[in-house]
C-alpha atoms as a PDB file:
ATOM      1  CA  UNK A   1       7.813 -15.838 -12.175  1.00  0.00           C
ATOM      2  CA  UNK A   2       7.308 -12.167  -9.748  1.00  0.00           C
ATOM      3  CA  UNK A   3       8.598  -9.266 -11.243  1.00  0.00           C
ATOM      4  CA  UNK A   4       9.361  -6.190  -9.342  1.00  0.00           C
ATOM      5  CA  UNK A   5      10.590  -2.708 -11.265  1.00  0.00           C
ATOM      6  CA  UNK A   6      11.724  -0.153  -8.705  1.00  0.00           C
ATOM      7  CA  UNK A   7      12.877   3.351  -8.842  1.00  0.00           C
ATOM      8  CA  UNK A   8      16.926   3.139  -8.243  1.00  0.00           C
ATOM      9  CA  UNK A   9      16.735   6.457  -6.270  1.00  0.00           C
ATOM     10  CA  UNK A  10      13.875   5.837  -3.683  1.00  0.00           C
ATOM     11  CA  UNK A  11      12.888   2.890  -4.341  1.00  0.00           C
ATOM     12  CA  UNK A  12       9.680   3.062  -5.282  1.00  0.00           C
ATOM     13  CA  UNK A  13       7.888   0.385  -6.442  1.00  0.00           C
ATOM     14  CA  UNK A  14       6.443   1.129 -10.023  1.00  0.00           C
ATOM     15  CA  UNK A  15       5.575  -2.539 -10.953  1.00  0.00           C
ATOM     16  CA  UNK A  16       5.381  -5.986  -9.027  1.00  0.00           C
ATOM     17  CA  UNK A  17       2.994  -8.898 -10.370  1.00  0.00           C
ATOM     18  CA  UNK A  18       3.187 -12.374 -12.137  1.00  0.00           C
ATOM     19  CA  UNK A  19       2.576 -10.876 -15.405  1.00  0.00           C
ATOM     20  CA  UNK A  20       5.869 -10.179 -16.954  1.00  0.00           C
ATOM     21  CA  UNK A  21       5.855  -6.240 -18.205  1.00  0.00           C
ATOM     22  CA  UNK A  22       8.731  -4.297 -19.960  1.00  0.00           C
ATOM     23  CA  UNK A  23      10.627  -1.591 -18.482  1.00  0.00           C
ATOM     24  CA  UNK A  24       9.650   0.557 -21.115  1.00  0.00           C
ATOM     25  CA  UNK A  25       5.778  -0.167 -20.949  1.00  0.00           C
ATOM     26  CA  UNK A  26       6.449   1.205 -16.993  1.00  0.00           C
ATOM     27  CA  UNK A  27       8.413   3.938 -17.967  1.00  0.00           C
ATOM     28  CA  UNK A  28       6.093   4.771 -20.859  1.00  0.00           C
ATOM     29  CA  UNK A  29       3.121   4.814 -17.478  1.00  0.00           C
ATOM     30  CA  UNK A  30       4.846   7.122 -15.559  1.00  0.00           C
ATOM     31  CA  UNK A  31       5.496   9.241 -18.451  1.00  0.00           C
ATOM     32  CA  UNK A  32       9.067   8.750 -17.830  1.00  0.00           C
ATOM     33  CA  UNK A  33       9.534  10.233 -14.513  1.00  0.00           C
ATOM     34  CA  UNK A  34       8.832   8.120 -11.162  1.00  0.00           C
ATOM     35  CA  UNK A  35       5.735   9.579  -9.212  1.00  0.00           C
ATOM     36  CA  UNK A  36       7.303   9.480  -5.966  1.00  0.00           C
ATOM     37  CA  UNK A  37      10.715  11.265  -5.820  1.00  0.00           C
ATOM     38  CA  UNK A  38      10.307  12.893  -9.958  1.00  0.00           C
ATOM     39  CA  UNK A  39      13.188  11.536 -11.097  1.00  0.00           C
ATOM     40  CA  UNK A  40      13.549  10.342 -15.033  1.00  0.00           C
ATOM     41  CA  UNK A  41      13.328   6.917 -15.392  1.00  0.00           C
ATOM     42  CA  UNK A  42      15.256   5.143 -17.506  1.00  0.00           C
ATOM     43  CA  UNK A  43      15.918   1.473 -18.356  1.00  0.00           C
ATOM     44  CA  UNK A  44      19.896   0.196 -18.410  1.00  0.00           C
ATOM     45  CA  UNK A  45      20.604  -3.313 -18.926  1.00  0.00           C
ATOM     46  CA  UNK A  46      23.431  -3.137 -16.908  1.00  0.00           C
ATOM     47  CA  UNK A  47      21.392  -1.558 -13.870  1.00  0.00           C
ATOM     48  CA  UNK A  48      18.968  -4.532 -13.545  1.00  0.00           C
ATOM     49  CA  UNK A  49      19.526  -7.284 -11.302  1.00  0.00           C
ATOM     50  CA  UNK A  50      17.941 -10.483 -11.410  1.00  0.00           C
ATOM     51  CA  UNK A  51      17.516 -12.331  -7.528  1.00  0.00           C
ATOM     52  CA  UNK A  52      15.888 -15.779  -6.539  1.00  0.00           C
ATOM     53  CA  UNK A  53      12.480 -15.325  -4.984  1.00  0.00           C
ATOM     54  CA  UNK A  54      11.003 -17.877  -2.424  1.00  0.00           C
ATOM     55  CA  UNK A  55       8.679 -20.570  -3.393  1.00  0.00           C
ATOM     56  CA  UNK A  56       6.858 -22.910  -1.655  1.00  0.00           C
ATOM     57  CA  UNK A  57       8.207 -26.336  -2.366  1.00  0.00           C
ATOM     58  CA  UNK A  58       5.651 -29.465  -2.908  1.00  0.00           C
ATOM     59  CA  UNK A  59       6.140 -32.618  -1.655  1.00  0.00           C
ATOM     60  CA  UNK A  60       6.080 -35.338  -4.386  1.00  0.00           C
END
């Protein structure tokens, strides 16, 4: 399943792959603040949202 972690205030993107990586292993990358805009990063459970990506469907 993609994963994308973003910065909430520019939208940056700090992480997209297949490999599933915690918010706090990109945070701990970017040495807490996001390289773009500077702002601190910070992980809230309440903050993340979680949205249906497109796949390519098979025929069977």
């Amino acid at each position: 399943m993609p994963q994308r972690i973003v910065c909430k205030e520019c939208n940056e993107v700090l992480y997209q792959g297949d490999l599933l990586k915690s918010p706090q292993d990109v945070i701990k990358k970017f040495e807490g603040k996001c390289p773009i805009c500077g702002k601190d990063l910070s992980f809230e459970t309440d903050a993340v949202s979680v949205k249906p990506c497109e796949t390519k469907k098979t025929r069977q």
